[in-house]
N, C-alpha and C. Protein backbone atom coordinates (compact mmCIF):
# COMPACT_ATOMS: atom_id res chain seq x y z
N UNK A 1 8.72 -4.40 14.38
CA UNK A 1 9.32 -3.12 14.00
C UNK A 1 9.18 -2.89 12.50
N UNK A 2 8.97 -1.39 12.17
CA UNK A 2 8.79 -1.32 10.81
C UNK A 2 9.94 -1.35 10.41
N UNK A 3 9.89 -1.49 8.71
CA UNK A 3 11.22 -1.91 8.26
C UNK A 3 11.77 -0.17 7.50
N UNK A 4 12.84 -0.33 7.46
CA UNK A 4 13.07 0.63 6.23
C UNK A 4 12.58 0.84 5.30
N UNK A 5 11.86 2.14 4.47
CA UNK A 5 11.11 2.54 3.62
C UNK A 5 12.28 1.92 2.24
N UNK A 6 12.10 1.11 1.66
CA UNK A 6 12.93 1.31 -0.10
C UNK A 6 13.03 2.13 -0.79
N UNK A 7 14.37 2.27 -0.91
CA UNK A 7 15.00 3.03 -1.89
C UNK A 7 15.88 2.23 -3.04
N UNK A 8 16.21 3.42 -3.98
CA UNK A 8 16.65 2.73 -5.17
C UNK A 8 17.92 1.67 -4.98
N UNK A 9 18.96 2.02 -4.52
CA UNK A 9 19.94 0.83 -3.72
C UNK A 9 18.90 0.17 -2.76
N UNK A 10 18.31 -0.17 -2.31
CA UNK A 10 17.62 -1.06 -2.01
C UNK A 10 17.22 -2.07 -2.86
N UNK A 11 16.16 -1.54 -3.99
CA UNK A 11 15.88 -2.42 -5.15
C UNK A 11 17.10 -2.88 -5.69
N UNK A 12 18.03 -2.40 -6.04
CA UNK A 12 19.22 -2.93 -6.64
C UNK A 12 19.97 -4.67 -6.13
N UNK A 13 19.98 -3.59 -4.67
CA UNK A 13 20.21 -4.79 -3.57
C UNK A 13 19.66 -6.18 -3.63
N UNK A 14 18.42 -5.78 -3.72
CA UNK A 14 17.13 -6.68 -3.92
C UNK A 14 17.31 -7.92 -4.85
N UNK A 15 17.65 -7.55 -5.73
CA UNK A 15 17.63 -8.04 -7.68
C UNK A 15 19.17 -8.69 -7.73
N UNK A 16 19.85 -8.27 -7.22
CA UNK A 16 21.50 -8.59 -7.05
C UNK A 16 21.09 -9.94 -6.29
N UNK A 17 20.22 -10.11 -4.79
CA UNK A 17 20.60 -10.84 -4.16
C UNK A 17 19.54 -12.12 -4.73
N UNK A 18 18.34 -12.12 -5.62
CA UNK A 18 17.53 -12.56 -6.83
C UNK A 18 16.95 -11.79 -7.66
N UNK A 19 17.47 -12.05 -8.84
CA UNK A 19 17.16 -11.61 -10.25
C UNK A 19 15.44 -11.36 -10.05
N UNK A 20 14.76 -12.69 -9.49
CA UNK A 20 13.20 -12.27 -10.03
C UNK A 20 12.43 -12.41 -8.42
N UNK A 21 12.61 -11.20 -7.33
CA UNK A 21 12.20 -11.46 -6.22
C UNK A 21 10.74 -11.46 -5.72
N UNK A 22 9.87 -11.01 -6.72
CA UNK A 22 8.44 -11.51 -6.67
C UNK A 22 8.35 -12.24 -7.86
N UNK A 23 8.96 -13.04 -8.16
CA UNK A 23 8.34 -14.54 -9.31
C UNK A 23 7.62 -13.44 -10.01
N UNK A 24 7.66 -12.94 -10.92
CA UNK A 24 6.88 -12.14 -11.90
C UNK A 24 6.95 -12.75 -13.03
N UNK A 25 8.30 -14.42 -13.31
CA UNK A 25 8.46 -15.52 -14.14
C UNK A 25 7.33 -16.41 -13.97
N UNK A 26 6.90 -16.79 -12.97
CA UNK A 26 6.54 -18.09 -13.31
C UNK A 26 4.92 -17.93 -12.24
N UNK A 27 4.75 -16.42 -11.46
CA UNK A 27 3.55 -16.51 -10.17
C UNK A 27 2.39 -16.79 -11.16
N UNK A 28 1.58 -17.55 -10.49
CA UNK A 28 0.06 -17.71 -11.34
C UNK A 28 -0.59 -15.70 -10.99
N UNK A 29 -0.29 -15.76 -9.33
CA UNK A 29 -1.40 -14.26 -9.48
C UNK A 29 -0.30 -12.95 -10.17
N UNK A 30 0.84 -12.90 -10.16
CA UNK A 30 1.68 -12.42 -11.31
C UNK A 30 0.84 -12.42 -12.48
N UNK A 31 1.02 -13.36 -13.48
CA UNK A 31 0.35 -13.89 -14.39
C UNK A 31 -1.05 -13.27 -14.74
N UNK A 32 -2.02 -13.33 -13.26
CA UNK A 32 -3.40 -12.41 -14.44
C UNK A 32 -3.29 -11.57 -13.62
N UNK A 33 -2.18 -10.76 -13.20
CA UNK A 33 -2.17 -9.28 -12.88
C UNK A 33 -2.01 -9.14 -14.25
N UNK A 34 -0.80 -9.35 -14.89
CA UNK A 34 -0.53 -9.10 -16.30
C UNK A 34 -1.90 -9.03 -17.06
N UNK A 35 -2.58 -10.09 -17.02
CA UNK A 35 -3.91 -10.00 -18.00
C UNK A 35 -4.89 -8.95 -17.72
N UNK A 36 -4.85 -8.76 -16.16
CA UNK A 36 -5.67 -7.86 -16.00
C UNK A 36 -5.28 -6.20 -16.46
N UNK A 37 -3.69 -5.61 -16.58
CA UNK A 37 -3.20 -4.70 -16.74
C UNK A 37 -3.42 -4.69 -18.64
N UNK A 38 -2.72 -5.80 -18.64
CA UNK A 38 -3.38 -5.57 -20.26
C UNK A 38 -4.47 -5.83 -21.04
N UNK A 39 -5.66 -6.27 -19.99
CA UNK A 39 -7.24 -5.65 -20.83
C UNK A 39 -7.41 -4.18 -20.16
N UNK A 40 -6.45 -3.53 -19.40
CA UNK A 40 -6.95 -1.83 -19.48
C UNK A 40 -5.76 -1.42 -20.12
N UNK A 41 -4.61 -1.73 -20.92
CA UNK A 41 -4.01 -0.99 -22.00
C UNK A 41 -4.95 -1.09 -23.24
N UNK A 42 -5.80 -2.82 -23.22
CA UNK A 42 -6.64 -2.14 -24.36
C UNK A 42 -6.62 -2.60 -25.46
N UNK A 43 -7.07 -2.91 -26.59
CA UNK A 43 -6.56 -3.33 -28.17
C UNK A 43 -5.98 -2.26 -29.11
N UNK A 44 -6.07 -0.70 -28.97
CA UNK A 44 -5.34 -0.34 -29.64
C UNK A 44 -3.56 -0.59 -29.79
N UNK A 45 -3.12 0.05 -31.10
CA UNK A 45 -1.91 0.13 -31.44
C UNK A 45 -0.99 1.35 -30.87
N UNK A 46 -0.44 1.53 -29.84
CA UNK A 46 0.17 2.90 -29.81
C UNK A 46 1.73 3.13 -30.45
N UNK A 47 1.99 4.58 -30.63
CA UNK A 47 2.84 5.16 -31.47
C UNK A 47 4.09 4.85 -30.25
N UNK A 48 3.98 5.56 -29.14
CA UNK A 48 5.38 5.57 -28.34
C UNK A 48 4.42 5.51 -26.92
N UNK A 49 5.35 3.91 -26.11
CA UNK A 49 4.67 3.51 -25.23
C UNK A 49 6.22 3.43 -23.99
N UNK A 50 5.60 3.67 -22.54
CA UNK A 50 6.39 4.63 -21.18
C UNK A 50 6.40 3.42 -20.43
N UNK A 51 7.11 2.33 -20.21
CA UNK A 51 6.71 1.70 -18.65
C UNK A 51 7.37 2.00 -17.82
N UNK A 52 7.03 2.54 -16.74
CA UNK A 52 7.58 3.25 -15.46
C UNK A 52 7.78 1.58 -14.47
N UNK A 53 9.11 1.57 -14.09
CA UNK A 53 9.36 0.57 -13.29
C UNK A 53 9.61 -0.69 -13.75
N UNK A 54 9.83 -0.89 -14.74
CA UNK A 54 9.49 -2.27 -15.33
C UNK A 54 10.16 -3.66 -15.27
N UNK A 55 11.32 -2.77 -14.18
CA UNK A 55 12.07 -4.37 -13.27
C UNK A 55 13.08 -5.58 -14.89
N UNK A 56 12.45 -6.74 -14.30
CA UNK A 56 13.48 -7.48 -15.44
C UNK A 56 12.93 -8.02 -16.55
N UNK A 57 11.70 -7.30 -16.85
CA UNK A 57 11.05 -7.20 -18.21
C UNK A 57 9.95 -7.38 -18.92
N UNK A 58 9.82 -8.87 -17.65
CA UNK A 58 8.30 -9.58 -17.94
C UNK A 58 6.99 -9.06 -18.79
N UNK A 59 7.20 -7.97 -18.18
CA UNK A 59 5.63 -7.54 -18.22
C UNK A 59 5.86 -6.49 -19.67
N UNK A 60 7.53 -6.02 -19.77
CA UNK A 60 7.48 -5.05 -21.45
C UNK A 60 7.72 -6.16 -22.55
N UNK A 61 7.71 -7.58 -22.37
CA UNK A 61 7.46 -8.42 -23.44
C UNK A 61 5.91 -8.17 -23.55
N UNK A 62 4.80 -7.51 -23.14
CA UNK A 62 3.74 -8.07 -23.29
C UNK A 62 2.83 -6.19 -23.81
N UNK A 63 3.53 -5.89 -23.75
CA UNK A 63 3.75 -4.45 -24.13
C UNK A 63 3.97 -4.33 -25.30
N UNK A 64 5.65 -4.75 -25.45
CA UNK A 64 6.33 -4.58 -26.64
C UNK A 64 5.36 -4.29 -28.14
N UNK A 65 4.08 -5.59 -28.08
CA UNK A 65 3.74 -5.51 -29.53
C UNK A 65 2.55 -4.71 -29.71
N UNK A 66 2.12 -3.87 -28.55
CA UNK A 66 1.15 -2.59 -28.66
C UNK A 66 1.81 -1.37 -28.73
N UNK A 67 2.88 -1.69 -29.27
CA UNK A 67 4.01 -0.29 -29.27
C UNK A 67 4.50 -0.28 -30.63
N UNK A 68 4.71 0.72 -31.58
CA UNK A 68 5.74 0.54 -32.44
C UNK A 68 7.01 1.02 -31.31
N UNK A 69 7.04 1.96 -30.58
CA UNK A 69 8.61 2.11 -29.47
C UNK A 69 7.87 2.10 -28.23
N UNK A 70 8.78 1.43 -27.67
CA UNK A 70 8.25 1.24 -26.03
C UNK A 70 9.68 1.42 -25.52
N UNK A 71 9.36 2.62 -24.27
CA UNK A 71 10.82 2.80 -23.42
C UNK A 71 10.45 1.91 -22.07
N UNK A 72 11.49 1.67 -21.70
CA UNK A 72 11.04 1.18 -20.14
C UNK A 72 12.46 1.21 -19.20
N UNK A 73 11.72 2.20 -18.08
CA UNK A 73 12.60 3.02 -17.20
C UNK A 73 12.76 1.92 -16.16
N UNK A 74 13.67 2.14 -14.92
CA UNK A 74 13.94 1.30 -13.59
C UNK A 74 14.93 1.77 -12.99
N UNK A 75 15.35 1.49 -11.52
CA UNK A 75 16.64 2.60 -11.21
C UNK A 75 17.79 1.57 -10.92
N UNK A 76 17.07 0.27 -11.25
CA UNK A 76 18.49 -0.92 -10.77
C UNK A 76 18.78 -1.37 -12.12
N UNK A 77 20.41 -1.26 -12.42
CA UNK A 77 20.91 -1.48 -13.16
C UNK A 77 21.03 -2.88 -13.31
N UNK A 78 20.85 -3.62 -12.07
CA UNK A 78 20.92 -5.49 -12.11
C UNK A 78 19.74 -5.70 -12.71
N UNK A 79 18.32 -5.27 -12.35
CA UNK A 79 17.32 -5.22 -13.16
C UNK A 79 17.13 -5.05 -14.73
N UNK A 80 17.85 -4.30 -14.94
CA UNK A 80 18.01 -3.70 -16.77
C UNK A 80 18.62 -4.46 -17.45
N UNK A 81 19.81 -5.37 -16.61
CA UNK A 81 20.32 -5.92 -17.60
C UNK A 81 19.89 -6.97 -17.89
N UNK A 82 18.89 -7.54 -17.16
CA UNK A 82 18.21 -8.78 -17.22
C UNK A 82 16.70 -8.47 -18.08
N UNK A 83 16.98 -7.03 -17.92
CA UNK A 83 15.38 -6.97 -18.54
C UNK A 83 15.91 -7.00 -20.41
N UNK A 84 17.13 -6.47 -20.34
CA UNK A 84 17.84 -6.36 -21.77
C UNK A 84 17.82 -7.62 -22.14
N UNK A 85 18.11 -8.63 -21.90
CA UNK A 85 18.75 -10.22 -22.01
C UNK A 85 17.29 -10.37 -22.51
N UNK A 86 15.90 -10.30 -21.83
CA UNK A 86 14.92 -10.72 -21.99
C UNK A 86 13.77 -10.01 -23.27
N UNK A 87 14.28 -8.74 -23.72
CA UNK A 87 13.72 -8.24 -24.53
C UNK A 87 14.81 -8.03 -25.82
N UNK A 88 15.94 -8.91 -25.75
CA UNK A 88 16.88 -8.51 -26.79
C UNK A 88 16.75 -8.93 -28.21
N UNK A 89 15.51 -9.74 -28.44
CA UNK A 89 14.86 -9.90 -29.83
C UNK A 89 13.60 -8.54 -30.46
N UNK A 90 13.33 -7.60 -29.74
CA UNK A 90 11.98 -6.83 -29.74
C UNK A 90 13.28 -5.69 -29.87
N UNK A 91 13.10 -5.21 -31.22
CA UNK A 91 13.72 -4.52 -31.88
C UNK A 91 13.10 -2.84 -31.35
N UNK A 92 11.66 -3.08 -31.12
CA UNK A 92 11.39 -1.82 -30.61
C UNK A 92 11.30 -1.37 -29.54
N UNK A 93 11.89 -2.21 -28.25
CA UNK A 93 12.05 -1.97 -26.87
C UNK A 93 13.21 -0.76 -26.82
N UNK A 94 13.70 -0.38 -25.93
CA UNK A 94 14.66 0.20 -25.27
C UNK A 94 14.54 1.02 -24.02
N UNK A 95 15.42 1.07 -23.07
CA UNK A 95 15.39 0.58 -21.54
C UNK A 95 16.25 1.89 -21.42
N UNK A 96 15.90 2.03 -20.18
CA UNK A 96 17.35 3.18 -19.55
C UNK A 96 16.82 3.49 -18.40
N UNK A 97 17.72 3.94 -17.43
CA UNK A 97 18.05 3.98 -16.02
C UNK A 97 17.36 5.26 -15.33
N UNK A 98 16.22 4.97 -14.32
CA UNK A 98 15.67 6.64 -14.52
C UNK A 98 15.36 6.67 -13.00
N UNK A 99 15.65 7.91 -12.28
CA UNK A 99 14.97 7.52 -10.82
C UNK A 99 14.04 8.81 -10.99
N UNK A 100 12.72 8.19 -10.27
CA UNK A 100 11.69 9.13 -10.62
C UNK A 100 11.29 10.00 -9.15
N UNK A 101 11.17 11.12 -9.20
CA UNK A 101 10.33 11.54 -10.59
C UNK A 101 11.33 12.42 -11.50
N UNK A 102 12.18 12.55 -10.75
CA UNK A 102 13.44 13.53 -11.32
C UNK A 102 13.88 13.00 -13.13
N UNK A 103 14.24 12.16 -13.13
CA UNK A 103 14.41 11.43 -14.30
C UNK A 103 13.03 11.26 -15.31
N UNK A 104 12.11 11.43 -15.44
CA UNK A 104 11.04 11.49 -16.17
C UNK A 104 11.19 12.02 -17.36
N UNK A 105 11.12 11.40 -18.47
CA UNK A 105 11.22 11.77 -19.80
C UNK A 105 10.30 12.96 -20.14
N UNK A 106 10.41 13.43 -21.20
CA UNK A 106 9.69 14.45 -22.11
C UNK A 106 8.67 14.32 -22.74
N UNK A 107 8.74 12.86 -23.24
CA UNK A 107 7.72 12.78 -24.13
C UNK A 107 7.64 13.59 -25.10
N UNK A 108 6.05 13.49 -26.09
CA UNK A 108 4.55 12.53 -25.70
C UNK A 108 4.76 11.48 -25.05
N UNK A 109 4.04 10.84 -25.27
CA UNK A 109 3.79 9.50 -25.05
C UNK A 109 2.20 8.97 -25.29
N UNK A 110 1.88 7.96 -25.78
CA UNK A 110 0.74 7.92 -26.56
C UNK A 110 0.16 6.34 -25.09
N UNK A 111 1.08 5.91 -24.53
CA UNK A 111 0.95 4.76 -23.22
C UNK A 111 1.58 4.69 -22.43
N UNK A 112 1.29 5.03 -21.13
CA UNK A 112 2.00 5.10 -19.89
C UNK A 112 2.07 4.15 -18.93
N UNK A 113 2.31 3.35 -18.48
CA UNK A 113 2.02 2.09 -17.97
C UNK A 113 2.71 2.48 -16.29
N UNK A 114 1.95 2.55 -14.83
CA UNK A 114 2.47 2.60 -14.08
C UNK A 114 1.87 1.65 -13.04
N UNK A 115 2.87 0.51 -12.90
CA UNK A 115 2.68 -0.68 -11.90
C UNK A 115 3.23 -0.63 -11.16
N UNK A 116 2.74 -0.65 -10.05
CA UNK A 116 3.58 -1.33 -8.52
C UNK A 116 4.66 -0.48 -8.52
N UNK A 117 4.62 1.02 -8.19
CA UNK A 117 5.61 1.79 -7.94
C UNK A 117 5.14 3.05 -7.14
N UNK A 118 4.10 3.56 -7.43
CA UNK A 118 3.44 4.79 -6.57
C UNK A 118 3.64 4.28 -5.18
N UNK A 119 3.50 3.34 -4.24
CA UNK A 119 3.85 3.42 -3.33
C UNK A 119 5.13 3.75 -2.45
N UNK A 120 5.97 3.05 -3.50
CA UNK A 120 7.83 3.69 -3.22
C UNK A 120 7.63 5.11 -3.22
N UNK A 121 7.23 5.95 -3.24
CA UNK A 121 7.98 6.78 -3.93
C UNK A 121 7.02 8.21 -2.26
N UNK A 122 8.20 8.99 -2.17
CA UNK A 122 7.17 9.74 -1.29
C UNK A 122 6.34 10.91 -1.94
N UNK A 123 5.38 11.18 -0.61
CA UNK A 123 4.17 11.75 -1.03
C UNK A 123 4.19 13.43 -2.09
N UNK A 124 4.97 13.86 -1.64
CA UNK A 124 5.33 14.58 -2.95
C UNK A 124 6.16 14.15 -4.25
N UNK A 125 6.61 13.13 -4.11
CA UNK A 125 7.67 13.17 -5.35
C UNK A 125 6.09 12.40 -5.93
N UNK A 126 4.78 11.61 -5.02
CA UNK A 126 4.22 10.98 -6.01
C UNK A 126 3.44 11.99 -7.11
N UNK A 127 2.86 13.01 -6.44
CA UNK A 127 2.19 14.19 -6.26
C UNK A 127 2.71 15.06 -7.37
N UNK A 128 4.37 14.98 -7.89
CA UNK A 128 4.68 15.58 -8.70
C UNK A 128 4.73 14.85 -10.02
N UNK A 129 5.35 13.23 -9.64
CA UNK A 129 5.20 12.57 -10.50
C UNK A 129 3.71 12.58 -11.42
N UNK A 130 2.88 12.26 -11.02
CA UNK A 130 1.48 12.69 -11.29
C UNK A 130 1.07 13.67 -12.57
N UNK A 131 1.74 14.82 -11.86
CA UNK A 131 1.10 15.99 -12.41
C UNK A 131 2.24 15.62 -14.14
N UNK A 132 3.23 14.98 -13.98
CA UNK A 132 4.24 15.20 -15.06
C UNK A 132 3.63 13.83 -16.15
N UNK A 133 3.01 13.06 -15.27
CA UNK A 133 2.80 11.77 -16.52
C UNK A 133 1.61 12.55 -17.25
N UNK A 134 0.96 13.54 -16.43
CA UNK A 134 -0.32 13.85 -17.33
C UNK A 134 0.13 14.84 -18.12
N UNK A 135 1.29 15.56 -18.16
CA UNK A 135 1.94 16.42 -19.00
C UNK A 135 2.59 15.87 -20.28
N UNK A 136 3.23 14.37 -19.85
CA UNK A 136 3.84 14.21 -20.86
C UNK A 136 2.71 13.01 -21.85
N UNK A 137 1.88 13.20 -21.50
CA UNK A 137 0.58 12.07 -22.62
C UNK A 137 0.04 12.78 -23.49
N UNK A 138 0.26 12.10 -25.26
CA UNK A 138 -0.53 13.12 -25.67
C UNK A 138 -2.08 12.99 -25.73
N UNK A 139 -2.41 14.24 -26.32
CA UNK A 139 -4.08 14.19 -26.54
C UNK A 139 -4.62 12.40 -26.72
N UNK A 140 -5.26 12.09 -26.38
CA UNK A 140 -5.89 10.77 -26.87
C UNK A 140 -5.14 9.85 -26.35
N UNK A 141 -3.59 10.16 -25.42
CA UNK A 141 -3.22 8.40 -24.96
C UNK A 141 -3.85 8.33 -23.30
N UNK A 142 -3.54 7.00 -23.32
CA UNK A 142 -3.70 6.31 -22.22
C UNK A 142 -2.53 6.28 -20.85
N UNK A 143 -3.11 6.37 -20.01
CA UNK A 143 -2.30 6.43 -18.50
C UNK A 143 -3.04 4.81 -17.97
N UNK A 144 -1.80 3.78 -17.74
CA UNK A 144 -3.00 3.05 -17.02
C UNK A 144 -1.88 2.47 -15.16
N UNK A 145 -2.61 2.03 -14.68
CA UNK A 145 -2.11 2.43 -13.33
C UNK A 145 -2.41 1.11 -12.52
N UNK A 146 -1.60 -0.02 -11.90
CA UNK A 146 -2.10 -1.43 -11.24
C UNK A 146 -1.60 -1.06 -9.76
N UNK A 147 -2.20 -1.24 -8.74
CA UNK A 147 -1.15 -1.34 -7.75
C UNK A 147 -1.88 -2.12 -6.36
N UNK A 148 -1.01 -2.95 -5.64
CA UNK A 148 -1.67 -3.50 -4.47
C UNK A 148 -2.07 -2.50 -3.73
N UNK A 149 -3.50 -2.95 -2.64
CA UNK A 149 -4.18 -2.69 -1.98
C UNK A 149 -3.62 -2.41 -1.03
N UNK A 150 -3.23 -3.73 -0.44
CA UNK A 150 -2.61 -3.75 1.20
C UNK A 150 -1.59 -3.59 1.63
N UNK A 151 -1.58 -2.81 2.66
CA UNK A 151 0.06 -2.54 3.32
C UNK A 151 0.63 -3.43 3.65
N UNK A 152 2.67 -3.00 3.35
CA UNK A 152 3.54 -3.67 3.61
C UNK A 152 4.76 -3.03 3.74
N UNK A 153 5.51 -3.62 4.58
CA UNK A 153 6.40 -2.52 5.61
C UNK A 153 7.66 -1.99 4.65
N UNK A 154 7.77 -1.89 3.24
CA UNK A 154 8.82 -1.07 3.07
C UNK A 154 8.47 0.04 2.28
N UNK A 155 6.74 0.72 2.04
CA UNK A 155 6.52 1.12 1.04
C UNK A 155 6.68 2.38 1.93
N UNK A 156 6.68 3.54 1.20
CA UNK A 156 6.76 4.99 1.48
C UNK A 156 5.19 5.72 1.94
N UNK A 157 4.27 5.01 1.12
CA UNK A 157 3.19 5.61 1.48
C UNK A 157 2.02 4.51 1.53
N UNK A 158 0.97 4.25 2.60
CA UNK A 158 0.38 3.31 2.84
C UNK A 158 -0.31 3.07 1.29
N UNK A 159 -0.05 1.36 0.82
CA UNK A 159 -0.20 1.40 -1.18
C UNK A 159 -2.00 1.65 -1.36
N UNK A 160 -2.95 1.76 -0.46
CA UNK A 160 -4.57 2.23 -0.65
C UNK A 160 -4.61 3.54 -1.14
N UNK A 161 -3.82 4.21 -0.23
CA UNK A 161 -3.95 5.84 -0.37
C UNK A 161 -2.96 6.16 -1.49
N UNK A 162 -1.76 5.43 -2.18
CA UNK A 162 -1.07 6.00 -2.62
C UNK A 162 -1.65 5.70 -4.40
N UNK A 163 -3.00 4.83 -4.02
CA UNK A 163 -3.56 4.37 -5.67
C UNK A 163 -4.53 5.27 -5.49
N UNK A 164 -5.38 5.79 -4.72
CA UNK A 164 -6.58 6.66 -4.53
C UNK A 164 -5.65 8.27 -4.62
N UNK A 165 -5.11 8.11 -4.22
CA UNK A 165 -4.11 9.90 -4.25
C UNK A 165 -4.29 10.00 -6.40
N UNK A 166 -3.63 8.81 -6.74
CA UNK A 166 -3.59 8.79 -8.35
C UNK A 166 -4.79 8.70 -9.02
N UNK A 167 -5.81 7.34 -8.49
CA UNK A 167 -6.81 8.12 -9.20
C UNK A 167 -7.40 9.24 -9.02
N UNK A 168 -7.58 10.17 -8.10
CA UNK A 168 -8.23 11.42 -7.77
C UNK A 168 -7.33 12.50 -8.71
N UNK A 169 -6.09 12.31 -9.12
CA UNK A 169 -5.12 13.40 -9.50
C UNK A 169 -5.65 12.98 -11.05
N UNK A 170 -5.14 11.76 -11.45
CA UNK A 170 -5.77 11.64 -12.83
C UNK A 170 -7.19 11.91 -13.04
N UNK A 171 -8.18 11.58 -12.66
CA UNK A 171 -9.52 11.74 -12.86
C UNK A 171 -9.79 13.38 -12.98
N UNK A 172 -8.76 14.12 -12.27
CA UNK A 172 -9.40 15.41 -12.65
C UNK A 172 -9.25 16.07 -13.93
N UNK A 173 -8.15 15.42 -14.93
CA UNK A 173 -7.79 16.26 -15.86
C UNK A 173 -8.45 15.31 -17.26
N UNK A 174 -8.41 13.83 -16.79
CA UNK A 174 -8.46 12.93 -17.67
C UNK A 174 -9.87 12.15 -17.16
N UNK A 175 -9.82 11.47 -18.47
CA UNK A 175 -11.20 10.56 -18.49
C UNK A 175 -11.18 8.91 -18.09
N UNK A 176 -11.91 8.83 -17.08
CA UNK A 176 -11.50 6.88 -16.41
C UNK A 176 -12.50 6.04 -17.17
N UNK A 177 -11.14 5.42 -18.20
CA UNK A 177 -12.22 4.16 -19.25
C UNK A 177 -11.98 2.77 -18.83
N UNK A 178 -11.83 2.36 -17.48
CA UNK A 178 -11.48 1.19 -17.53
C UNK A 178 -11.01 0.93 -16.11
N UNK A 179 -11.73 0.39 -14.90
CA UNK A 179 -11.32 0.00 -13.39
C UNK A 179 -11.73 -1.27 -13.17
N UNK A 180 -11.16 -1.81 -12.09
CA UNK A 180 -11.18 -3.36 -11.96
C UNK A 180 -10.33 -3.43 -10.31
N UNK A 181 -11.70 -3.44 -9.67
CA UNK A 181 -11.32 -3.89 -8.53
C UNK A 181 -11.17 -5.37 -8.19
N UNK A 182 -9.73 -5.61 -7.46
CA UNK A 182 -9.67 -6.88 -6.75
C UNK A 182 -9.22 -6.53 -5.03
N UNK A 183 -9.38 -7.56 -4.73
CA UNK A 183 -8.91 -7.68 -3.14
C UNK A 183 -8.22 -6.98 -2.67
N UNK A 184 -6.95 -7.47 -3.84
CA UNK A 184 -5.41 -7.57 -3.08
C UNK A 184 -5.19 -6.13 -3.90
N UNK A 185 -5.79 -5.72 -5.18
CA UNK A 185 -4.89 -4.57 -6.07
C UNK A 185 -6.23 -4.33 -6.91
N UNK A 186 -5.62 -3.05 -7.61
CA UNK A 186 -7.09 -2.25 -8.37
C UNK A 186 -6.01 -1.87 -9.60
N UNK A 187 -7.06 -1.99 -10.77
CA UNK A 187 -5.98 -1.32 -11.85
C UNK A 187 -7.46 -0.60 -12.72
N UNK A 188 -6.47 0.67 -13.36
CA UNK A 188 -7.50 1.51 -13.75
C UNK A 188 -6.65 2.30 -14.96
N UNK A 189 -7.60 2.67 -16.27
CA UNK A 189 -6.86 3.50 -17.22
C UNK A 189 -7.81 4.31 -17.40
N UNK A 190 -6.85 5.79 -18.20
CA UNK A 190 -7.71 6.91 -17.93
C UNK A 190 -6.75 7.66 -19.78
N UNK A 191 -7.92 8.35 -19.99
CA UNK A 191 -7.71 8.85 -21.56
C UNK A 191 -7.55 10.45 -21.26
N UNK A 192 -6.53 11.05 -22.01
CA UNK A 192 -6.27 12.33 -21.92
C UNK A 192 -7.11 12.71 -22.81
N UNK A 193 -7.97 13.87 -22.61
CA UNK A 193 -9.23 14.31 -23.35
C UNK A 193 -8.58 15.48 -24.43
N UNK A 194 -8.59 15.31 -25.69
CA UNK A 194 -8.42 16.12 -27.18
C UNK A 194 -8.36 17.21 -26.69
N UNK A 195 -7.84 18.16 -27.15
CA UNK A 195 -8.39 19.39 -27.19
C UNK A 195 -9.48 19.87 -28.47
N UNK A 196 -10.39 20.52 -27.97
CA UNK A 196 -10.98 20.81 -29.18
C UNK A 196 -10.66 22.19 -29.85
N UNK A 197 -10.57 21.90 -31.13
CA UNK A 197 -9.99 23.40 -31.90
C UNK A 197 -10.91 24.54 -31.91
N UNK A 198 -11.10 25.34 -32.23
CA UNK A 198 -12.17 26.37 -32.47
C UNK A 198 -12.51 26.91 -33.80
């Protein structure tokens, strides 16, 4: 039987009942997901950097120092506070409670970082979400995007189609500098194209 689709008390639930429920501490393939997500953020320096989802932190320690400010959103408060504990030396982090897509900041944003979350989320809220990360990037930043391949019974939208729905939405407005297919997950970044003046 399929399971219940996750929702945000769900994740909460989740994190309450273990702090780190996919080892994102200590997994080896954890580990060069990370490497792989951050050779498509890239060697530049960005001004103000977005991680959408970012759980109990892991991955915005590795962020943190391609940012002079890096926000990083999540909707479980058991999550945040652990992600706080873990980033409470990185003076330029700061965290807050956001359920998306409703909650979506304003921006700019010069780095958008969206892992392992397009599948939660349903097919319009992804659809809107979408259209708003490419609103809020400015000219010249980066959108970059990791997410598993294969289905699993609590996601909202089967996770193949719900990474191909994103690249097709990004690719139309923005430019794809950077894909990397694996098995299990694909990660890909894409550059918001300048405007040119006249």
């Amino acid at each position: 039987m399929r399971k219940r689709v996750i929702d945000a008390a769900g994740f909460e639930a989740k994190f309450q009942q273990d702090i780190d429920p996919w080892n994102y501490s200590h997994s080896r393939f954890e580990a060069y997901k990370r490497r792989v997500l951050m050779r498509a953020v890239g060697d530049r320096q960005f001004a103000r950097g977005l991680e959408l989802a970012c759980a109990i932190g892991e991955t915005t320690r590795f962020l943190a120092p391609r940012c002079l400010r890096l926000l990083g959103l999540d909707s479980s408060d058991t999550a945040l506070r652990e992600a706080r504990r873990r980033t409470a030396s990185l003076a330029n982090v700061s965290l807050a409670r956001a359920l998306l897509p409703v909650d979506m900041p304003s921006g700019p944003f010069d780095l958008i970082v969206a892992s392992e979350i397009f599948y939660y989320l349903r097919p319009n809220d992804l659809r809107l979400l979408l259209l708003r990360l490419e609103r809020v990037t400015s000219p010249g930043g980066r959108i970059v995007i990791l997410h598993h391949l294969h289905d699993f019974d609590d996601a909202a939208i089967l996770p193949r189609m719900a990474q191909l729905t994103a690249m097709r939405s990004l690719g139309r407005r923005m430019a794809l500098v950077f894909q990397q297919d694996e098995a299990r997950f694909q990660a890909a970044a894409f550059v918001k194209r300048k405007r040119i003046s006249s």
